[in-house]
Protein backbone atom coordinates (compact mmCIF):
# COMPACT_ATOMS: atom_id res chain seq x y z
CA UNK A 1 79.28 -5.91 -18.43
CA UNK A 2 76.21 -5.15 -20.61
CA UNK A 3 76.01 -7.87 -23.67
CA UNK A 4 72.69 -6.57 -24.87
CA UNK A 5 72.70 -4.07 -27.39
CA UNK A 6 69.01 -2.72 -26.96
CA UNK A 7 70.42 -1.62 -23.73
CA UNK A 8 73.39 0.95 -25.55
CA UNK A 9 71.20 4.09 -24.30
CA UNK A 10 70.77 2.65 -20.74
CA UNK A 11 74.59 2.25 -21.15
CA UNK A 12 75.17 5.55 -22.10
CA UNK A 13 72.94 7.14 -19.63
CA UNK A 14 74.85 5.77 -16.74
CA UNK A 15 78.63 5.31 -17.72
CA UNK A 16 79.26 7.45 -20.93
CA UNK A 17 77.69 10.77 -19.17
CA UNK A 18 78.55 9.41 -15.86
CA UNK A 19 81.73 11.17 -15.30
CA UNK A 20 80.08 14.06 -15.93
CA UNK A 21 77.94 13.61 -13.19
CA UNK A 22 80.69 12.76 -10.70
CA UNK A 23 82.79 15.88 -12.06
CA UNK A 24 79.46 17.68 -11.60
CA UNK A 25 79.53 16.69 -7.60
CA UNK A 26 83.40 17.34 -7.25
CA UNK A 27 82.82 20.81 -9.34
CA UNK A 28 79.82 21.49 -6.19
CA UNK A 29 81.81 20.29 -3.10
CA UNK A 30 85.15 22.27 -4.34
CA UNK A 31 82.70 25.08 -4.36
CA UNK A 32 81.38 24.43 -0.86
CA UNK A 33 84.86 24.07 0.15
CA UNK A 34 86.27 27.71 -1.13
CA UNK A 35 82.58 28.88 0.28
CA UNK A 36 83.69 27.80 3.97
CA UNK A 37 86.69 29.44 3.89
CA UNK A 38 89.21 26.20 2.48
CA UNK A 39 91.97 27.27 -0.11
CA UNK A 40 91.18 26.29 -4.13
CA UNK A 41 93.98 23.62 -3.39
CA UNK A 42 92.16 22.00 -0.36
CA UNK A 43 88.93 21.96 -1.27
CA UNK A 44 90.46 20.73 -4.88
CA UNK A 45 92.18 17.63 -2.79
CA UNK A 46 89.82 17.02 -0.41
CA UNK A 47 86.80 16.62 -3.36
CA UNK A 48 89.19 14.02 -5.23
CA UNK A 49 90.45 12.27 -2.07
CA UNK A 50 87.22 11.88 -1.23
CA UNK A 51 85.62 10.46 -4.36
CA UNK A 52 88.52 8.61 -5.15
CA UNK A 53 88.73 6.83 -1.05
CA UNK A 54 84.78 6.16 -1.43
CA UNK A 55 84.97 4.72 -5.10
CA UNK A 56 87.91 2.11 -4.46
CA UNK A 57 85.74 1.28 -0.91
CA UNK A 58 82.44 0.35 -3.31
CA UNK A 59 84.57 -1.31 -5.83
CA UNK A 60 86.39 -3.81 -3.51
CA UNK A 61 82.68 -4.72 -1.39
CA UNK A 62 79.66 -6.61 -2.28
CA UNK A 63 77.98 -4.18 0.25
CA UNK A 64 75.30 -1.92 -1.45
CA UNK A 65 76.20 1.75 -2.14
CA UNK A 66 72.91 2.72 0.26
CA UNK A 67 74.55 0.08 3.21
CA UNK A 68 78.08 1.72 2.77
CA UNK A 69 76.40 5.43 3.04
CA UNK A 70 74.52 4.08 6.07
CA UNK A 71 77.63 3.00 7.71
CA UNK A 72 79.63 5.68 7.59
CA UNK A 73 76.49 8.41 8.92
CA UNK A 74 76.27 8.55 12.56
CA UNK A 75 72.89 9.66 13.83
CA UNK A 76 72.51 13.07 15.14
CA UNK A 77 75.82 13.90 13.38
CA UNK A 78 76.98 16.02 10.28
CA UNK A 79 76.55 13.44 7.44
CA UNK A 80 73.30 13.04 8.70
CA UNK A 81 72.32 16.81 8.18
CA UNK A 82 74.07 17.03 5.01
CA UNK A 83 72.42 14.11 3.66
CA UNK A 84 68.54 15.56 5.14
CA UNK A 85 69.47 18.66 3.15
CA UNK A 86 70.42 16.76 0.09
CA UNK A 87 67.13 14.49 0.88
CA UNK A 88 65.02 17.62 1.05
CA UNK A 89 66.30 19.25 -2.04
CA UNK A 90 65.48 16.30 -3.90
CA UNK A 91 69.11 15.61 -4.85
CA UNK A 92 68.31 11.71 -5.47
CA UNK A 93 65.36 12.26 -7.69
CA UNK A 94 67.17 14.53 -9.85
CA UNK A 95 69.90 12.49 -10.59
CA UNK A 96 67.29 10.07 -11.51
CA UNK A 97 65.25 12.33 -13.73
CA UNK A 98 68.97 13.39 -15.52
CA UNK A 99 69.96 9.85 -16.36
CA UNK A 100 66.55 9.09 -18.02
CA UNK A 101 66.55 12.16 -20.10
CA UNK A 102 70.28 11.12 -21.31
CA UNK A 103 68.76 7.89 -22.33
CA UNK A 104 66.26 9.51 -23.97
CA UNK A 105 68.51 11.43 -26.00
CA UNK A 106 70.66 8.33 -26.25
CA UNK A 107 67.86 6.90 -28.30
CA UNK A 108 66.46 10.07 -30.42
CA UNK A 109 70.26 10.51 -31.07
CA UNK A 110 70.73 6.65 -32.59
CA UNK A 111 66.99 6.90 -33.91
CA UNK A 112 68.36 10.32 -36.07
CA UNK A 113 71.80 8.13 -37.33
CA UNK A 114 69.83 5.18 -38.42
CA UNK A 115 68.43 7.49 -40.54
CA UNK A 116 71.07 9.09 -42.19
C-alpha cells in the first residue's frame, strides 16, 4: 500500500495503533449500550456487528467514508443528533490530534533505535 519508507511513522500512526482506536470506539459504544439499559452481551454484539457491517460496506465502495456517513443520516433524525454531539465535542479533531502525536512518537521512537 505504502512503498515509501520515510512514510513508516505515517504508517504506524494510522494502521499499527489503528485498532486501538477502533477497539477504543467499540470499548465507548458497549459502554453506552450497558448505560441505556442493553445487556453486556447486546451491547457487546451490537458494537461488533456494527463495526464489522460498516467496515465490509467501505471496503467493497469507491464512495468516500464522509459520503457513506452522509447516506445513512437522515435529517432531523437520531444519527444526526448523535453525530452534532460528537461534532460539538470535537470528536473529529481529536482523533486527528491522536494520530499525529503517534507519528510523532513513531519518529522519536526510530530516531532513539538509530541510535543505539
Amino acid at each position: 500500500m505504502v512503498d515509501d519508507e520515510s512514510k513508516i511513522d505515517l504508517v504506524t500512526a494510522i494502521s499499527g495503533s489503528g485498532p486501538a482506536y477502533v477497539f477504543y470506539f467499540i470499548e465507548a459504544l458497549e459502554q453506552a449500550g450497558l448505560e441505556l439499559g442493553l445487556s453486556a452481551e447486546q451491547a457487546r454484539t451490537l458494537s461488533l456487528q456494527t463495526f464489522l457491517g460498516a467496515s465490509q460496506l467501505a471496503s467493497q465502495v469507491e464512495t468516500p467514508a464522509a459520503t457513506l456517513r452522509a447516506q445513512v443520516t437522515s435529517k432531523g433524525g437520531t444519527t444526526e443528533r448523535a453525530l452534532l454531539s460528537l461534532e460539538q465535542d470535537g470528536i473529529k479533531p481529536a482523533i486527528i490530534r491522536a494520530a499525529r502525536a503517534a507519528a510523532e512518537r513513531a519518529r522519536e521512537l526510530g530516531e532513539q533505535l538509530g541510535k543505539d
